[in-house]
Protein backbone atom coordinates (compact mmCIF):
# COMPACT_ATOMS: atom_id res chain seq x y z
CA UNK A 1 67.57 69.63 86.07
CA UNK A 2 65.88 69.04 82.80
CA UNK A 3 62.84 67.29 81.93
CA UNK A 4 63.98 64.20 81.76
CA UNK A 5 65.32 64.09 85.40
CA UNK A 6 61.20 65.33 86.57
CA UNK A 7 60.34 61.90 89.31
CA UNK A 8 57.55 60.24 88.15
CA UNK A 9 55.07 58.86 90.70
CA UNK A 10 53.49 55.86 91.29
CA UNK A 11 52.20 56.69 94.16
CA UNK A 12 50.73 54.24 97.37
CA UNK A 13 48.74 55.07 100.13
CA UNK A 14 49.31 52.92 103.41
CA UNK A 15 47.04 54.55 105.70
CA UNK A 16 44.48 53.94 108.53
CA UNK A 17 43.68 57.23 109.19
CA UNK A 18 41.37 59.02 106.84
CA UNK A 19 42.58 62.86 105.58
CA UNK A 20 40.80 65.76 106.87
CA UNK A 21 40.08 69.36 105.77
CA UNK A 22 40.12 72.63 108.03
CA UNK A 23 38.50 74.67 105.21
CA UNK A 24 40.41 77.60 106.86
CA UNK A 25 40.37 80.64 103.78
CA UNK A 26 44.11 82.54 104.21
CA UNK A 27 43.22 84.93 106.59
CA UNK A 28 45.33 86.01 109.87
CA UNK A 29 41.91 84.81 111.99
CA UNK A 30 41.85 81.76 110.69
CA UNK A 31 45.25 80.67 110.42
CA UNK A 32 45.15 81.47 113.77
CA UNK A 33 43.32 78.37 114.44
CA UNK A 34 46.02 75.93 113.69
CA UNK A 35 49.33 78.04 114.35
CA UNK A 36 50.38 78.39 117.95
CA UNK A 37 53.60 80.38 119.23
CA UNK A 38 54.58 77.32 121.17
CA UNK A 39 53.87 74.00 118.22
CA UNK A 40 55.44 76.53 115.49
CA UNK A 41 58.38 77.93 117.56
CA UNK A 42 59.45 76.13 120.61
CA UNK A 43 62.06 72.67 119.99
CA UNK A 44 60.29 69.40 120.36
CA UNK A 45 61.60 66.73 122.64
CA UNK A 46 62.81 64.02 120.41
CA UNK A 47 62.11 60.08 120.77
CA UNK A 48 64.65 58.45 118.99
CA UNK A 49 68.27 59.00 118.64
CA UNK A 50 69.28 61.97 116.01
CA UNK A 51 72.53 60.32 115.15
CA UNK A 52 74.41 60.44 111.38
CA UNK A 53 73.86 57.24 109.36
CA UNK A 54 76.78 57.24 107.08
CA UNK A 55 76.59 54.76 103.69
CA UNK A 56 79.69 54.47 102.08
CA UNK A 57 79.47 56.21 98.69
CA UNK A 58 82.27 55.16 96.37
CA UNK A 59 82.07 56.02 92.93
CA UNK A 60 81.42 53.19 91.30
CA UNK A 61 82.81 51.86 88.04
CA UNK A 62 79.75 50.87 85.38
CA UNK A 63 80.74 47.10 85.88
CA UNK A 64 80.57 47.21 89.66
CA UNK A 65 77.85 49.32 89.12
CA UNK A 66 75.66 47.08 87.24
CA UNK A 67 76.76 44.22 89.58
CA UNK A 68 74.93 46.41 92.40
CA UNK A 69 71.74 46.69 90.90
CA UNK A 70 71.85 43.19 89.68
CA UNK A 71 72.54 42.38 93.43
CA UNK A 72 69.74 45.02 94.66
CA UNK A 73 67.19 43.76 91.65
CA UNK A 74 67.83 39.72 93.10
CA UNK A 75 67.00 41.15 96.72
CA UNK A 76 63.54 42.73 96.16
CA UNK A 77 59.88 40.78 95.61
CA UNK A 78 58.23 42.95 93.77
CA UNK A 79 58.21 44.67 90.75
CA UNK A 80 59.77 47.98 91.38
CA UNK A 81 63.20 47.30 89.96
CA UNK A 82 66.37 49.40 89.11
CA UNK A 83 67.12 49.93 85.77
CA UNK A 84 70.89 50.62 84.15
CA UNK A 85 70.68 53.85 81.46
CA UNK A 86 73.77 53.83 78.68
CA UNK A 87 74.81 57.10 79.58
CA UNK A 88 76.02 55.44 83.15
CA UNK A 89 72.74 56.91 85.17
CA UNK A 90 69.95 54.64 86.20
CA UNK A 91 66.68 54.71 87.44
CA UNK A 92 64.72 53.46 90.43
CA UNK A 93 61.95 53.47 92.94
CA UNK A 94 62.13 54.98 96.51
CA UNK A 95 59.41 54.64 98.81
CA UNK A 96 58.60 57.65 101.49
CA UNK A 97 56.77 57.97 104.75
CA UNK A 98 55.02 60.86 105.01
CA UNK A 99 54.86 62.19 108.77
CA UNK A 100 53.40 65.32 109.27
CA UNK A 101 52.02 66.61 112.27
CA UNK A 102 50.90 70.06 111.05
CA UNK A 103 48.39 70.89 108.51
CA UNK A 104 49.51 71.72 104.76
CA UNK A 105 48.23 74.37 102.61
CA UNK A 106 46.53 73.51 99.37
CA UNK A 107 44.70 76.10 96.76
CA UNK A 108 41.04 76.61 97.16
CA UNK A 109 39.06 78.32 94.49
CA UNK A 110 35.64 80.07 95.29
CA UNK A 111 33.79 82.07 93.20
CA UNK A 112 31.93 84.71 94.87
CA UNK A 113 28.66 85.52 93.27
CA UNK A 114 28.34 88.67 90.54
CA UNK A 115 25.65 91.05 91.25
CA UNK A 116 23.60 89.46 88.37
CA UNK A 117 23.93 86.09 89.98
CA UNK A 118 23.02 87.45 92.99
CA UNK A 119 19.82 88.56 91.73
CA UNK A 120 19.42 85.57 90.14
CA UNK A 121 20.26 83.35 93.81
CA UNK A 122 23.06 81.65 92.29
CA UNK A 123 26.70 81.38 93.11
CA UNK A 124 29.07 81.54 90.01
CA UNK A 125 31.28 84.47 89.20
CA UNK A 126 35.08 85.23 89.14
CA UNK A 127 37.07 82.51 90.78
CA UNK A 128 39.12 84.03 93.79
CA UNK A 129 42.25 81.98 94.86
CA UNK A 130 41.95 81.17 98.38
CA UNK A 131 43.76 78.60 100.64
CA UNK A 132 42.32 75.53 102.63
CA UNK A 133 44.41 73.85 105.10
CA UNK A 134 44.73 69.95 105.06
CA UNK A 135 45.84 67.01 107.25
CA UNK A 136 47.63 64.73 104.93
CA UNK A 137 46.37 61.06 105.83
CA UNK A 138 48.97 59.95 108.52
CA UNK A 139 52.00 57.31 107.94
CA UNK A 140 50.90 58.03 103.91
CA UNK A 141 53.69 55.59 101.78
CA UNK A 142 54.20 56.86 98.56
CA UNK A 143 56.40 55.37 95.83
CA UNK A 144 58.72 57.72 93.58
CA UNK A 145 60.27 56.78 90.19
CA UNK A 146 63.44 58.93 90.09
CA UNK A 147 66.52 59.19 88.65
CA UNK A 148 69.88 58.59 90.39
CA UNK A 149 70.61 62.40 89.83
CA UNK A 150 67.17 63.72 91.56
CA UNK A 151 68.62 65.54 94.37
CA UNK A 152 66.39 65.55 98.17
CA UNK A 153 65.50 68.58 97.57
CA UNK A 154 63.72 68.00 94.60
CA UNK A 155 61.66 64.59 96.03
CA UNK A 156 60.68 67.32 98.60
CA UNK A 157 59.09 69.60 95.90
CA UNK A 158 57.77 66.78 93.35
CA UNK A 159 55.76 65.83 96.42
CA UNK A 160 54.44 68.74 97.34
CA UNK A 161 53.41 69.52 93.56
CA UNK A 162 51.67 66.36 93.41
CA UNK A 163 49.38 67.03 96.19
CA UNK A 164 49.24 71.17 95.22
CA UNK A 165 50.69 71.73 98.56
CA UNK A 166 51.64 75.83 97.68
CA UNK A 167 54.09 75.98 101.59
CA UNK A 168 56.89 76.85 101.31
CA UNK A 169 59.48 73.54 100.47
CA UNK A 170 62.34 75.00 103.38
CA UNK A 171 59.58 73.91 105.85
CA UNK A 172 59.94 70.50 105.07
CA UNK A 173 62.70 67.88 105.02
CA UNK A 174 63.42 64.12 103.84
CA UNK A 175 64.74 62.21 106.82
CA UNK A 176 66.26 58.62 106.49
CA UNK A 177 65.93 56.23 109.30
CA UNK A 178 67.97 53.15 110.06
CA UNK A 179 67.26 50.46 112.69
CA UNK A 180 71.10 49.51 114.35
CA UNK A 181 71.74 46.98 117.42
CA UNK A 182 67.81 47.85 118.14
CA UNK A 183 68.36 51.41 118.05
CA UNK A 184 66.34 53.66 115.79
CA UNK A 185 68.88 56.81 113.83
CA UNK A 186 67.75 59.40 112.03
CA UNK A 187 69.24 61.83 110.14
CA UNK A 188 68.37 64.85 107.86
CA UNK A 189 69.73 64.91 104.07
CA UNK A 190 71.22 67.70 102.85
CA UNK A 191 69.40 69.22 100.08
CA UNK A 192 71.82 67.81 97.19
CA UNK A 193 72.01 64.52 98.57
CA UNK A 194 70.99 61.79 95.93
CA UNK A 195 67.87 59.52 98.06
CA UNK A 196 68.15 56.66 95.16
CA UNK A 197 71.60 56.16 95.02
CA UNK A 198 71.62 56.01 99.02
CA UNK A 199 68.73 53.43 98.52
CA UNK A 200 70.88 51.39 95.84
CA UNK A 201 74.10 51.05 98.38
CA UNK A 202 72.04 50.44 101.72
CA UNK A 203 69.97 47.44 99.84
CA UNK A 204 66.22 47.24 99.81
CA UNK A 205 65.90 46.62 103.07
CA UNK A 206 63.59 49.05 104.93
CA UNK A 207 65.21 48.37 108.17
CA UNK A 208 68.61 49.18 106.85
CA UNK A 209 67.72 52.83 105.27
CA UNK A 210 64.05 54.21 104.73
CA UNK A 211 62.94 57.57 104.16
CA UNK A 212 60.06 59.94 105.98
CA UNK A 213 59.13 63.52 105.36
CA UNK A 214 58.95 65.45 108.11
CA UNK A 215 58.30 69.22 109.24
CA UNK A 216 61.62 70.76 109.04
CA UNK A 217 61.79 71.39 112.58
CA UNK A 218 65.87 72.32 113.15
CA UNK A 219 65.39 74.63 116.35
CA UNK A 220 65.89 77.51 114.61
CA UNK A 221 62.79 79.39 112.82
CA UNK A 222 63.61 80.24 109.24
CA UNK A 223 61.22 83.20 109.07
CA UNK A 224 61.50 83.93 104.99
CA UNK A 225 59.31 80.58 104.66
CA UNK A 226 56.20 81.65 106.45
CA UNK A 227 53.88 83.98 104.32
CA UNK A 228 52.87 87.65 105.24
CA UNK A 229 49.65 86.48 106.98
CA UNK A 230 51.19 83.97 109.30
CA UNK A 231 53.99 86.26 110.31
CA UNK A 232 51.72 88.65 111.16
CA UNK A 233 49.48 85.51 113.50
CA UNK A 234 52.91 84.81 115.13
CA UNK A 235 52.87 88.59 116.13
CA UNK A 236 49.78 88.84 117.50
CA UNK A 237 50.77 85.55 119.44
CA UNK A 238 53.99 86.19 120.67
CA UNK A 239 51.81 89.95 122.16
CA UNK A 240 48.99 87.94 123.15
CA UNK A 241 51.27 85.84 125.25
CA UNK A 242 53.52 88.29 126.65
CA UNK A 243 50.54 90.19 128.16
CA UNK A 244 49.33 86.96 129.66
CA UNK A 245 52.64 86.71 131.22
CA UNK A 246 53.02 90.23 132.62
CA UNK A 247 49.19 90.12 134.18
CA UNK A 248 50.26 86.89 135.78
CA UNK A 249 53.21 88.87 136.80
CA UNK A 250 51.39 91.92 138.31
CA UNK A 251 49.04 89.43 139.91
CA UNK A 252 51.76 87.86 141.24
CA UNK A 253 53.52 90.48 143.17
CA UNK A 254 50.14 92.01 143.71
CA UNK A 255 49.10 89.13 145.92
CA UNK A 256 52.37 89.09 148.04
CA UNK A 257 52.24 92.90 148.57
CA UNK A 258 48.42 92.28 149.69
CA UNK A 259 49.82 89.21 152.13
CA UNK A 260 52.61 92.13 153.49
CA UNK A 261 50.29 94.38 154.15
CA UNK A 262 47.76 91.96 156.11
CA UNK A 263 50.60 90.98 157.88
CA UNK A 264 51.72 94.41 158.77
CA UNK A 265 48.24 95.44 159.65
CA UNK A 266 47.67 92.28 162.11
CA UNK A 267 51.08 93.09 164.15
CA UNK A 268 50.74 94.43 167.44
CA UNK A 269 52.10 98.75 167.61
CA UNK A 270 54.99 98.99 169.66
């Protein structure tokens, strides 16, 4: 896409939970700290139903088109309209939920101190790229300008960028949610799915169609997104574990061979 399909942002926090740092460097030990075998690699139980919430997309003629957004524009009560391009596109607002369970990974720069600097007591020197973990404030709300052409895939990616988040964008996904006969649906969008024009033919309602970031959490691990330092943490895990498992194995059968053999020993010969 070209420059003039980039999202702009106006973005909106809607948060009661303040952010807060691990100031973990990238280092196997460290990432240790927030990556377990079991949060990182085992399914999660879901809440609410996981069902497809299919919109009707017909391609629209510009009349009817402009007859929607008229319609949508009339619906809303605040300024964050739809606007009709001459080249047939047009432009809007979407507003996501951001809700992330997991800590993201944002650049750190220190600058370890030069042996004159050193001498001196200070600090300053060549600036080392590092990377410091972060809890993005829960249920954030921001608000995208985008074009009807941005694609999922790249409101995944604008976000990240705007908060330097350097993961990998396969480990996230935009979700929509819509509220039926008191029933709560969510489904995943594909990546070239268009999240504005979806917004334009469900209405403004939030009930009707919203959208959240989440972890992309499919049940299967997609290993070329992790870096080399994490794959190596899930290693150690995944050994560390499976020796756990075998000692309580060996400890297992040890104590019922020990309960044989006091049983053996207390029966009468003959």
């Amino acid at each position: 896409m070209g420059e003039a399909e980039t999202p702009s942002f106006d973005m909106t926090w809607s948060s009661t939970t303040s952010s807060g740092y691990c100031s973990q460097e990238d280092s196997d030990s460290e990432l240790e700290q927030y990556f377990t075998a079991r949060t990182s690699l085992a399914r999660r139980p879901r809440r609410d139903q996981d069902e497809p919430v299919e919109w009707e997309t017909p391609d629209l003629s510009q009349a009817k088109l402009e007859q929607k957004i008229k319609e949508y524009n009339g619906q809303i009560n605040s300024n964050l309209f739809m606007s009709l391009n001459k080249d047939g596109s047009y432009t809007g607002f979407i507003k996501v939920q951001l809700k992330l369970v997991r800590p993201v990974s944002v650049p750190s720069i220190k600058k370890p101190p030069s042996l004159q600097d050193a001498r001196r007591g200070l600090g300053r020197g060549t600036a080392v790229r590092r990377r410091t973990s972060f809890y993005l404030p829960k249920d954030a709300v921001k608000h995208l300008h985008v074009l009807s052409r941005t694609r999922a895939s790249e409101v995944i990616e604008a976000l990240l960028r705007k908060f330097l988040v350097v993961d990998d964008p396969r480990k996230f996904a935009l979700f929509e949610r819509a509220e039926r006969h008191g029933q709560v649906y969510f489904r995943k969008l594909s990546d070239d799915e268009q999240p504005l024009r979806l917004r334009l033919l469900a209405g403004p309602s939030e009930k009707a169609l919203s959208f959240i970031l989440k972890e992309n959490d499919s049940g299967e691990v997609n290993w070329d997104a992790f870096s080399m330092p994490e794959l190596h943490n899930f290693l150690r895990i995944l050994q560390r574990e499976e020796e756990e498992h075998l000692q309580q194995i060996l400890q297992k059968y040890s104590r019922c061979r020990q309960k044989i053999q006091e049983a053996l020993h207390a029966c009468p010969l003959g």
